[in-house]
Protein backbone atom coordinates (compact mmCIF):
# COMPACT_ATOMS: atom_id res chain seq x y z
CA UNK A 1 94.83 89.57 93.26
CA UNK A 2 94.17 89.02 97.19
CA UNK A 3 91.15 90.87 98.49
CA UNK A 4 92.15 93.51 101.08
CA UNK A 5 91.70 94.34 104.76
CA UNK A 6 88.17 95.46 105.50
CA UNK A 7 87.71 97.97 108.23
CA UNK A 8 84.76 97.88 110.79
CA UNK A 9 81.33 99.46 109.94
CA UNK A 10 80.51 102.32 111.72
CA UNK A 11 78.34 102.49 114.95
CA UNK A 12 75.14 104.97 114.80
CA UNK A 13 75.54 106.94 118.09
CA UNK A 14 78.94 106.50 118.20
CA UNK A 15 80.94 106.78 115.17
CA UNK A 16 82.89 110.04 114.01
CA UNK A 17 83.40 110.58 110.73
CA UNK A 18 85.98 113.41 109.37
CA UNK A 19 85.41 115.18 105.83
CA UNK A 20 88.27 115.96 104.43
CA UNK A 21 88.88 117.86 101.03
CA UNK A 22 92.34 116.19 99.51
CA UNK A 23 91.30 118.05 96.29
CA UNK A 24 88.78 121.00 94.99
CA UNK A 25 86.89 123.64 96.40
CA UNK A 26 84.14 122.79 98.33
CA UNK A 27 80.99 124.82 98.72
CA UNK A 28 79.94 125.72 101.91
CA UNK A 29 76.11 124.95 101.26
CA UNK A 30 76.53 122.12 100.52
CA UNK A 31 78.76 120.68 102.68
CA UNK A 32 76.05 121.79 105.18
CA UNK A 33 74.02 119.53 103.46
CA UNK A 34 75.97 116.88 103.31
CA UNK A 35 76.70 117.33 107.12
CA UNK A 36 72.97 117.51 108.20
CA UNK A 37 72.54 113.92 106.20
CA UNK A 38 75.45 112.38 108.14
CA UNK A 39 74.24 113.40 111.35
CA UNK A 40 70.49 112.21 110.33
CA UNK A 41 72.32 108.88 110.41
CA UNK A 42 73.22 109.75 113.96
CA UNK A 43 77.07 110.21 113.25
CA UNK A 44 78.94 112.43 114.48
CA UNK A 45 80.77 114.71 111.38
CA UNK A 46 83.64 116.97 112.06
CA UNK A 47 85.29 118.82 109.75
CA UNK A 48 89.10 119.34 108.79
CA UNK A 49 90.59 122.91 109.24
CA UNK A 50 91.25 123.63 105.44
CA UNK A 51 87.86 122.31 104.05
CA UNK A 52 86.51 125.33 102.75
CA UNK A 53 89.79 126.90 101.55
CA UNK A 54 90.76 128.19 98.08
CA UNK A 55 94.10 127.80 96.68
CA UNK A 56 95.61 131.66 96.26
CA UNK A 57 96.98 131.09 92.65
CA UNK A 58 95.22 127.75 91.32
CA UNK A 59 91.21 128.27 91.58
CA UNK A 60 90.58 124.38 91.59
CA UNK A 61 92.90 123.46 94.53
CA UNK A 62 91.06 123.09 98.25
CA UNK A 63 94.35 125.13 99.70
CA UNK A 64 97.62 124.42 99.12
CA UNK A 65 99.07 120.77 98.86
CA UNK A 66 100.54 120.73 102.14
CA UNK A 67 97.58 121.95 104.19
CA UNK A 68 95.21 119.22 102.27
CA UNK A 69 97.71 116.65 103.00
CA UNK A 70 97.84 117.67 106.52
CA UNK A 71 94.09 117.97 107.05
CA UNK A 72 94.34 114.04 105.62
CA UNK A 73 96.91 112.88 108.02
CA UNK A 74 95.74 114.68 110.97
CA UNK A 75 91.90 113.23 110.57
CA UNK A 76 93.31 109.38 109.54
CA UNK A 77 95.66 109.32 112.79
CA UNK A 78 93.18 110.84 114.62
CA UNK A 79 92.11 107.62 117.09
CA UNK A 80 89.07 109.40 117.87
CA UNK A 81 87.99 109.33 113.88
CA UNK A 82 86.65 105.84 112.57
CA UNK A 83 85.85 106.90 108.69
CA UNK A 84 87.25 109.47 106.76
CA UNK A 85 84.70 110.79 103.93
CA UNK A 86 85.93 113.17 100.83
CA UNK A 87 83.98 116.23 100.48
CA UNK A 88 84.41 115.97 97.00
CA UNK A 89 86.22 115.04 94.22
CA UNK A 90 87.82 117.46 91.20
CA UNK A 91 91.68 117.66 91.09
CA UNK A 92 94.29 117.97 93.80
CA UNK A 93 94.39 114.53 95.35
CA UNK A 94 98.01 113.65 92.78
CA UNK A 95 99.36 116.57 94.43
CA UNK A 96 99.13 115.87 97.52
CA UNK A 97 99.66 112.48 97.85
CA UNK A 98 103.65 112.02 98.35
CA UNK A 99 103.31 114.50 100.81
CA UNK A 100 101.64 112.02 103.31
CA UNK A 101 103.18 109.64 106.28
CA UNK A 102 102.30 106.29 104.85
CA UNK A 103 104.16 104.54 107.80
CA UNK A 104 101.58 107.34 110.48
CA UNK A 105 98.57 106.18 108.43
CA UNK A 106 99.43 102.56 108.45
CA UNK A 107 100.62 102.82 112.21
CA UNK A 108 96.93 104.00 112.52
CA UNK A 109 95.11 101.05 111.34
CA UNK A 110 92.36 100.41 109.29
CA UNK A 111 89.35 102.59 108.79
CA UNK A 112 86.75 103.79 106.62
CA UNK A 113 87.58 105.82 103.45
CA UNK A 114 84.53 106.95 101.15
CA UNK A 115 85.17 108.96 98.44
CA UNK A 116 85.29 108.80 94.18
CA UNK A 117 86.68 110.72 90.97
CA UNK A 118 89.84 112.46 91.58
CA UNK A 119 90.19 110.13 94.87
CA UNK A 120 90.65 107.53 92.45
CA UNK A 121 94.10 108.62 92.73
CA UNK A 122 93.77 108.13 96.81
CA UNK A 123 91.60 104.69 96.41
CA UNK A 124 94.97 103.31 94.35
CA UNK A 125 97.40 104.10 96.83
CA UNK A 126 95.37 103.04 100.01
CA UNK A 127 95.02 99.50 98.10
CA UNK A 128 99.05 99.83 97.16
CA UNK A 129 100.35 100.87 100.56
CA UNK A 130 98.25 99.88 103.21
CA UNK A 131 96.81 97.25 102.04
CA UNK A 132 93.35 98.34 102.78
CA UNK A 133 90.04 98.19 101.28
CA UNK A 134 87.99 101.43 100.66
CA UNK A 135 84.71 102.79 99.10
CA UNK A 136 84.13 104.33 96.13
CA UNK A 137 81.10 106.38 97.18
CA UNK A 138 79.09 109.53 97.04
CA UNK A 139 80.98 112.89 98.31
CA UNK A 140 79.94 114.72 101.54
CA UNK A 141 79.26 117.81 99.71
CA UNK A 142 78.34 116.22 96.31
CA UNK A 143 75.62 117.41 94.23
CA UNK A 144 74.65 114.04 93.11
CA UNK A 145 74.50 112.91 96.93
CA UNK A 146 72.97 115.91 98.93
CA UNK A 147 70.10 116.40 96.54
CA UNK A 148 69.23 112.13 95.91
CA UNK A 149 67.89 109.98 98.17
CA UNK A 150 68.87 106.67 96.65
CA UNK A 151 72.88 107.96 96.85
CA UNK A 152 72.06 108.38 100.31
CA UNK A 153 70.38 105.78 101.03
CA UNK A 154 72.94 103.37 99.50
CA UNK A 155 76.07 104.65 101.34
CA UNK A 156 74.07 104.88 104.49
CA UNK A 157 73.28 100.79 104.26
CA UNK A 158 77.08 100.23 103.46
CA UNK A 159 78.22 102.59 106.13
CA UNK A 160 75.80 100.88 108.97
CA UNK A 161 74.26 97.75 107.51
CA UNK A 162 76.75 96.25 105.24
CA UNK A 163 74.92 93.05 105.06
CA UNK A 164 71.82 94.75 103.45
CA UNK A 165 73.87 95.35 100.05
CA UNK A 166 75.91 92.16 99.75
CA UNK A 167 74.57 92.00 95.88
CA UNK A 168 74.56 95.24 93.92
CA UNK A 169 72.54 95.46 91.37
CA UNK A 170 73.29 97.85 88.20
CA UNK A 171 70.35 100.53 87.85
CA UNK A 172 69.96 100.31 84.34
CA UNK A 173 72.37 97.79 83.30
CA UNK A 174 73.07 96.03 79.87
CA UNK A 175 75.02 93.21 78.44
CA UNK A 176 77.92 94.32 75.95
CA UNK A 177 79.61 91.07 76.83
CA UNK A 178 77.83 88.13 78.91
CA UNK A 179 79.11 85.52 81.34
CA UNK A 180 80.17 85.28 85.05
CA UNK A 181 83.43 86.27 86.60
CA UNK A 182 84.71 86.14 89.90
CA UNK A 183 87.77 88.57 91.44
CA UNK A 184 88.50 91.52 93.62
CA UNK A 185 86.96 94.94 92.63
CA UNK A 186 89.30 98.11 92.09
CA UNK A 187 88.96 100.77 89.75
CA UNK A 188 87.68 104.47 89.84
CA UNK A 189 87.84 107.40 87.50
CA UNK A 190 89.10 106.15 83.59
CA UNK A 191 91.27 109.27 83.33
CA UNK A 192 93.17 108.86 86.78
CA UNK A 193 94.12 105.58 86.59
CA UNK A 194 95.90 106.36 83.29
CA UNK A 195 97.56 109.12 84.67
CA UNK A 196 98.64 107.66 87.88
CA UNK A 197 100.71 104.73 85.55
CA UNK A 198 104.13 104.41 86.83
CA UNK A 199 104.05 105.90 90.06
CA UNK A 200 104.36 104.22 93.43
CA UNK A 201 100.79 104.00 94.70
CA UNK A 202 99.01 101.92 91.86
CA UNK A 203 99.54 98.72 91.29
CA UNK A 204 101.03 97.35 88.15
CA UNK A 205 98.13 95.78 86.62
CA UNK A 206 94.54 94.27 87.21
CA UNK A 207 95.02 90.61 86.72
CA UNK A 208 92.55 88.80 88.52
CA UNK A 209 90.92 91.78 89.32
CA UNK A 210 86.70 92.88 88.97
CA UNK A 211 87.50 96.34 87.08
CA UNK A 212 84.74 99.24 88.16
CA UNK A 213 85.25 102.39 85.65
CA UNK A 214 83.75 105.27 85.05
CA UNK A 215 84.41 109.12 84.17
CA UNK A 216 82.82 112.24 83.15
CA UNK A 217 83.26 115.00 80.61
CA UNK A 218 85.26 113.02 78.63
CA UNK A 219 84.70 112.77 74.73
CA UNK A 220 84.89 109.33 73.37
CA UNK A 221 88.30 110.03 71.33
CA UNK A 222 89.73 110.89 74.88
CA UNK A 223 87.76 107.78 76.51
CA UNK A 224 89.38 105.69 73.49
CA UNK A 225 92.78 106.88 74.60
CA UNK A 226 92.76 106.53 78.26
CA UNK A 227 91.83 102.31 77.34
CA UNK A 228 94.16 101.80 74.70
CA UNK A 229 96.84 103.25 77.41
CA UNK A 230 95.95 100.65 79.34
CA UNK A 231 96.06 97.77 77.16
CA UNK A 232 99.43 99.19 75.63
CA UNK A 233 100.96 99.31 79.11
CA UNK A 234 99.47 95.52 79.76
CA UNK A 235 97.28 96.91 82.58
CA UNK A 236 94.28 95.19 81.55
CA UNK A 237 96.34 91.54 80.85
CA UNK A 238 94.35 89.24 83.13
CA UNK A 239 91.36 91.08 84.11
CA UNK A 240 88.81 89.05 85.46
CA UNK A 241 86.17 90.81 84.12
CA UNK A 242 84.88 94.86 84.01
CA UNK A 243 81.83 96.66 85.12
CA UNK A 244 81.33 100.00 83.40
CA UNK A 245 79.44 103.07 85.21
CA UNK A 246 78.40 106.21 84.55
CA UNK A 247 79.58 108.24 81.54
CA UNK A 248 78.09 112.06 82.46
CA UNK A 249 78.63 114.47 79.69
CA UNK A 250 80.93 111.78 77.43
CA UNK A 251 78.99 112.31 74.37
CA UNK A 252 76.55 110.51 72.68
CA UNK A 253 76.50 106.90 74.33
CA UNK A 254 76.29 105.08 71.49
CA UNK A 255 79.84 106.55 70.07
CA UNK A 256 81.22 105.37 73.25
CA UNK A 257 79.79 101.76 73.30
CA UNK A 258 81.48 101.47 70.14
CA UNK A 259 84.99 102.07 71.60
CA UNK A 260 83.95 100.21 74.50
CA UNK A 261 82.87 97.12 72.53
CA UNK A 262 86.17 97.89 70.31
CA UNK A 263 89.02 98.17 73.30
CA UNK A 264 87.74 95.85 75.98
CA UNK A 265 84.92 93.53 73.49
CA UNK A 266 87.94 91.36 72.76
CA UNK A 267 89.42 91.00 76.09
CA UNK A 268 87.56 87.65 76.33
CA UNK A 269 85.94 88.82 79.81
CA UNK A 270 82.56 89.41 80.92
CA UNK A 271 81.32 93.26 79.90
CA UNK A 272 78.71 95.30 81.96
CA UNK A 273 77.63 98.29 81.20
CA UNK A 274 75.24 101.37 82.42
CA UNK A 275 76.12 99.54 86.13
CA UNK A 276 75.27 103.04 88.14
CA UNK A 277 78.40 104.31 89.53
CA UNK A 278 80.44 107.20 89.87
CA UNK A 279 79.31 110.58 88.26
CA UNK A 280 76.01 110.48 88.33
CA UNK A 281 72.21 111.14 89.83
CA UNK A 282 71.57 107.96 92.52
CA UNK A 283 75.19 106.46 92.76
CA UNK A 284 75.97 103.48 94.21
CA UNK A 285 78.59 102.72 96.49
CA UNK A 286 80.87 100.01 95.14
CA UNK A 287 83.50 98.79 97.73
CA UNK A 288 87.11 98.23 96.56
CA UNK A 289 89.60 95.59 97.21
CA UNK A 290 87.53 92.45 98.20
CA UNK A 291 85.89 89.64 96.28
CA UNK A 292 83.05 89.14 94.40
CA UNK A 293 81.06 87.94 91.98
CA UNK A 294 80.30 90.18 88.64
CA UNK A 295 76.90 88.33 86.73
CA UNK A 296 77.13 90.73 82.95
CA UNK A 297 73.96 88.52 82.49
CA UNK A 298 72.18 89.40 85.62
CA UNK A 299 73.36 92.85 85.77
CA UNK A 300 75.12 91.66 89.34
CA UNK A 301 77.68 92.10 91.84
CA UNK A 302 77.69 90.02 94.54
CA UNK A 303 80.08 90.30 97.51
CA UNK A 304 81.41 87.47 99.24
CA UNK A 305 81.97 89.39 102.44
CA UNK A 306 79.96 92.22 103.55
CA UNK A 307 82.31 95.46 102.63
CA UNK A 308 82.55 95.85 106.13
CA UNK A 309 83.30 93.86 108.96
């Protein structure tokens, strides 16, 4: 696994950054929030057309497919726009996603993408078709972003002063297995990488690959599934080595340590868990697609590069 192309860090002062909702509702309070934080960072935030719509028949849709996709395209090709932030997560962004100009977005060129949960699903086919690397960070209107200053804080150094977080280090991190490995991150949300299987915007497998997982409201039966579908379907063959997040409302930890140590203990890989990622109070931002260093030991990730150039 090559690492990707990194786009350029943004420029306090100068930098505009479009929010975007590819998949639930967003609420408007907080995505006032999330705005005032942005522009505390002196960017400039402006928001798509269809942000704060509601799908007429399906309740957990941001608008319809086509004006989500649209709102997408429109803010990517936009040469005015130089990152492109999800106001959230939720479901939606599997619906959408055939209905976008992948030839308009690479014609485009590279640029920030921020986002995490059901933008797994977006994260996977930036890496697939574009070839580009993107961040799996705090939403604009997140809960778990607008109301924490360490989220903030986090994205904001990755966003401006990528240098700053060239090692990560896991906020309450343990060893399930130990030892070094060295590969290119990827990963996301457990649930939609299993679901996304066989279609054209994830790659076939993570061989050589620095796996970063994590989900929420999933029991550990269902978390026990979603792994063993990957091993079945030989998407875990050659993993370099797996970092595991956060686990929000998944059940009593240690039933899901146990499936952990039981679907990826014999893997023959370093194992971290309780790394700090994804759903969760004081996220970190983990960038995808380029290479680094995962320390289980040391509860580490070290980039080679800065996430942004």
């Amino acid at each position: 696994m090559k690492p990707l192309v990194r786009p350029l860090r943004l420029t306090p002062g100068r930098a505009r950054v479009a929010v975007v909702a590819p998949s639930g509702p967003v609420r408007e309070e907080r995505l006032q929030a999330g705005l005032d934080i942005l522009r505390g960072w002196d960017l400039d935030p402006v928001v798509a057309p269809h942000v704060l719509d509601r799908h007429g028949e399906f309740d957990y849709l941001a608008g319809t497919d086509a004006d989500r996709a649209a709102d997408f395209q429109a803010a990517w090709c936009d040469p005015t726009v130089d990152a492109v932030i999800c106001a959230r997560g939720g479901y939606g962004a599997q619906r959408m996603v055939d209905l976008l100009d992948w030839d308009a977005l690479r014609a485009a060129g590279p640029k920030v993408f921020v986002g995490f949960s059901d933008i797994t699903a977006l994260h996977e086919a930036f890496a697939v078709r574009l070839g580009l690397a993107t961040l799996h960070g705090p939403a604009a209107s997140g809960v778990d972003f607008v109301k924490n200053a360490r989220a903030q804080e986090h994205l904001r150094a990755t966003l401006l002063d990528p240098e700053s977080v060239r090692v990560i280090s896991a906020a309450a991190g343990s060893v399930l297995v130990p030892g070094r490995a060295a590969g290119v991150t990827l990963g996301g949300c457990l649930a939609m990488l299993t679901s996304d299987l066989g279609t054209p915007h994830t790659r076939p497998g993570a061989r050589g690959g620095l796996l970063m997982i994590e989900d929420v409201g999933e029991s550990a039966y269902r978390v026990d599934r979603a792994l063993t579908q990957l091993l079945r379907a030989g998407w875990l063959d050659g993993v370099a080595g797996i970092a595991l997040g956060s686990w929000e409302r998944c059940g009593p930890y240690e039933a899901l340590r146990a499936v952990f140590a039981d679907r990826l203990g014999g893997l023959g890989v370093p194992v971290l868990e309780g790394f700090g990622f994804g759903h969760c109070e004081g996220a970190l931002t983990i960038p995808f697609g380029v290479a680094a260093e995962l320390d289980a030991d040391a509860g580490t990730l070290t980039l080679e590069e800065p996430a942004l150039r």
